[in-house]
C-alpha atoms as a PDB file:
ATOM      1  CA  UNK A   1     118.660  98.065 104.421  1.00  0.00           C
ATOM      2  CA  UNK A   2     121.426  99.398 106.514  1.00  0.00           C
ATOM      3  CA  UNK A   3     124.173  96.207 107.920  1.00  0.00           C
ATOM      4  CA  UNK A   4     122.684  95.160 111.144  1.00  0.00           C
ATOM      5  CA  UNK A   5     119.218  95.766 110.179  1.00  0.00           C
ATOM      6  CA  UNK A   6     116.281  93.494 110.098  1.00  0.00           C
ATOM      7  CA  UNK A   7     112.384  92.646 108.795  1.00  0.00           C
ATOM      8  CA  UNK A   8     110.131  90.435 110.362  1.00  0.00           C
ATOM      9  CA  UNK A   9     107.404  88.540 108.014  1.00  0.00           C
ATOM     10  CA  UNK A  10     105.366  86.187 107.476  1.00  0.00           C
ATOM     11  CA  UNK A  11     103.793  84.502 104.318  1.00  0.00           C
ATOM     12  CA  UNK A  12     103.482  80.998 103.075  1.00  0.00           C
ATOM     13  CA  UNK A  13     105.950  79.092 105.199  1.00  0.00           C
ATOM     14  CA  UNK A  14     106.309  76.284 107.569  1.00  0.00           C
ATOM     15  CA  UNK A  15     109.719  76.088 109.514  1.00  0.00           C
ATOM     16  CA  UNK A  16     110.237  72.016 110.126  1.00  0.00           C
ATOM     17  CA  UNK A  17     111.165  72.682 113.809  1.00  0.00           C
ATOM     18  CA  UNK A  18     108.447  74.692 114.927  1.00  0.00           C
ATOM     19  CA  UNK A  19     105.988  74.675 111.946  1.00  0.00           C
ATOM     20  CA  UNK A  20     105.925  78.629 112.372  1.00  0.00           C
ATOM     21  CA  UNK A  21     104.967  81.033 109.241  1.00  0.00           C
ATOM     22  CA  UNK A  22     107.559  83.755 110.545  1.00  0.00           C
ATOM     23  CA  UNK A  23     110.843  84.973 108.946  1.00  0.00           C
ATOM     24  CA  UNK A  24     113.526  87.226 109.930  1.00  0.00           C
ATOM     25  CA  UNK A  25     115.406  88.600 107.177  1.00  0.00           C
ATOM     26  CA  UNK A  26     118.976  90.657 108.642  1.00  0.00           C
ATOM     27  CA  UNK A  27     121.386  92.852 106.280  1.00  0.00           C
ATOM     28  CA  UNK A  28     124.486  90.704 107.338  1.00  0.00           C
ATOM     29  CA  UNK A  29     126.643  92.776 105.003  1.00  0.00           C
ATOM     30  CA  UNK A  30     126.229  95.432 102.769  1.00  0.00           C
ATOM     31  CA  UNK A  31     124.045  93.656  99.870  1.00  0.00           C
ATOM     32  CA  UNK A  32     124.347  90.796 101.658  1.00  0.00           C
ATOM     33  CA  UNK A  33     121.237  89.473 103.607  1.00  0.00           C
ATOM     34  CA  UNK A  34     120.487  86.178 105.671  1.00  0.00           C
ATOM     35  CA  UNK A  35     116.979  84.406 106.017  1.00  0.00           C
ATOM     36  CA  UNK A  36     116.298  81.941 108.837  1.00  0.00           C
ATOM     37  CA  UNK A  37     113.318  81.031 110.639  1.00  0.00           C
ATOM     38  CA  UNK A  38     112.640  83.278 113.370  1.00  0.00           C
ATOM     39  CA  UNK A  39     111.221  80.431 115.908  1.00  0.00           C
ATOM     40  CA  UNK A  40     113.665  79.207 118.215  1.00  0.00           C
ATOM     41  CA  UNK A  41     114.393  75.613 118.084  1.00  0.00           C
ATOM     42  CA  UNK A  42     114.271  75.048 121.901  1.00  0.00           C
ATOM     43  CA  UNK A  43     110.658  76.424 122.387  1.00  0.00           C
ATOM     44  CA  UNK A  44     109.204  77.713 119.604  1.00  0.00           C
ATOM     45  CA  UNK A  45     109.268  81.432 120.734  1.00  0.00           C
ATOM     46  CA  UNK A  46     109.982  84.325 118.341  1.00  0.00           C
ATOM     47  CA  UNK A  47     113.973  85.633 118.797  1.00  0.00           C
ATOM     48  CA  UNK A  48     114.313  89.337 118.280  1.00  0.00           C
ATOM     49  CA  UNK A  49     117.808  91.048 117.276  1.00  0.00           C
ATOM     50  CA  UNK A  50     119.925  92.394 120.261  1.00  0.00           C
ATOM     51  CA  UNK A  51     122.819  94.138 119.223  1.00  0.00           C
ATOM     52  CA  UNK A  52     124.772  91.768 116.775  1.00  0.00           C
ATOM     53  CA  UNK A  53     122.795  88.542 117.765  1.00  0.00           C
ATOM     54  CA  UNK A  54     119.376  87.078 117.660  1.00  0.00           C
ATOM     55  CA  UNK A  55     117.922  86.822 121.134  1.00  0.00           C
ATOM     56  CA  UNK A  56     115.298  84.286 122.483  1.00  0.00           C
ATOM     57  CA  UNK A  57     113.587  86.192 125.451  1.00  0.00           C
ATOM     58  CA  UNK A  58     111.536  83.000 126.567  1.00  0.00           C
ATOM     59  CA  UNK A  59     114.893  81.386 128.124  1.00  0.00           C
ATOM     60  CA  UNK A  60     117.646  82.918 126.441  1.00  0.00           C
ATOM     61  CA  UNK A  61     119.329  81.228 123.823  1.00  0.00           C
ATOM     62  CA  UNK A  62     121.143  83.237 121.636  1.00  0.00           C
ATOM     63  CA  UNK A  63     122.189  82.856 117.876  1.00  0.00           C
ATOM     64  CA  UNK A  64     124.274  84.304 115.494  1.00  0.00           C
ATOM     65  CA  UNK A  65     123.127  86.249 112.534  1.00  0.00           C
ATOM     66  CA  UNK A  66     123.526  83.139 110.119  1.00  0.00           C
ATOM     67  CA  UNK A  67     121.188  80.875 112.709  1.00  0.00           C
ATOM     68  CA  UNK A  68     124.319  78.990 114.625  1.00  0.00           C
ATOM     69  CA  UNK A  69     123.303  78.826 118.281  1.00  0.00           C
ATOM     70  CA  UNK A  70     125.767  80.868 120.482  1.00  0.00           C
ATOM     71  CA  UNK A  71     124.420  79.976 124.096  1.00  0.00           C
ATOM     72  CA  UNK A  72     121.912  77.468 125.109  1.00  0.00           C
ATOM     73  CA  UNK A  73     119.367  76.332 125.586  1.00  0.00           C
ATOM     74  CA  UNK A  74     118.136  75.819 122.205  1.00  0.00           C
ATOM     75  CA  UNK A  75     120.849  72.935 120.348  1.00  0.00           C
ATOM     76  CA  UNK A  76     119.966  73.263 117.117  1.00  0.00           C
ATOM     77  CA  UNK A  77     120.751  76.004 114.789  1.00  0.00           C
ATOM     78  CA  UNK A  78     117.676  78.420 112.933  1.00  0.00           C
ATOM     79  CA  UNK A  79     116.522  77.299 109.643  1.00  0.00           C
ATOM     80  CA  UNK A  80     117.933  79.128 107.061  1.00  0.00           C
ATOM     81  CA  UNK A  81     116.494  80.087 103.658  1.00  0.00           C
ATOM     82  CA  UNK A  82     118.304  80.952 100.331  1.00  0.00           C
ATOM     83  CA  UNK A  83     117.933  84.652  99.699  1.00  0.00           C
ATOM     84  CA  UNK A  84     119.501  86.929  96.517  1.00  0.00           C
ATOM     85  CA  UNK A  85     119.018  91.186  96.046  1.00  0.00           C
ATOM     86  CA  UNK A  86     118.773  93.080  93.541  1.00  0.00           C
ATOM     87  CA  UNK A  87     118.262  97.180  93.297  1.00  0.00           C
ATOM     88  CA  UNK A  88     114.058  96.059  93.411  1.00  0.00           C
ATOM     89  CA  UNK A  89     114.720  94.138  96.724  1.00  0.00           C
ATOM     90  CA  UNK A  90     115.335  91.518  98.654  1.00  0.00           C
ATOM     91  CA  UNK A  91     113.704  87.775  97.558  1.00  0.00           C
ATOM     92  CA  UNK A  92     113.502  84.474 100.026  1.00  0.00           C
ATOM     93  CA  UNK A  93     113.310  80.999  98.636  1.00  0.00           C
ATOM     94  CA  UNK A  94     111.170  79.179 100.502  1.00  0.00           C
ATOM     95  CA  UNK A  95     111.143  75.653  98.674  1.00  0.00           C
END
């Protein structure tokens, strides 16, 4: 995955804001990667990357690539997951 890029999934998860299944996994670095629930803590809506940020387009709250909020109104930062790559892939921890 190229720095800046990003996946969307889902699978056997439950983010403890939202209670969401989705994931967004971003290439923060090259070979490194960030996981963090994809639900935005202020309403539950999806965020989508925009540029170098994540993007909530239900009312605008932005975060940074390692779930911090940047702008309001969401006050709480994205759930974040442990993740580790190898030349097979990228793997999320969800426990």
């Amino acid at each position: 995955m190229n720095v800046g890029g990003s996946a969307q999934v889902t699978g056997n998860y439950s983010d403890p804001i939202c209670g969401q299944n989705n994931i967004i996994v971003i290439c923060t670095a090259a070979g490194q990667y960030s996981a963090l629930a994809s639900s935005c803590t202020h309403a539950c809506c999806t965020v989508q990357v925009q540029g170098s940020k994540l993007y909530c387009p239900c009312h605008g709250a932005e975060f940074s690539f390692t779930g911090q909020v940047t702008r309001g109104p969401a006050s709480q930062s994205l759930p974040s997951l442990k993740t580790c790559a190898d030349a097979n892939g990228v793997y999320v921890t969800l426990a």
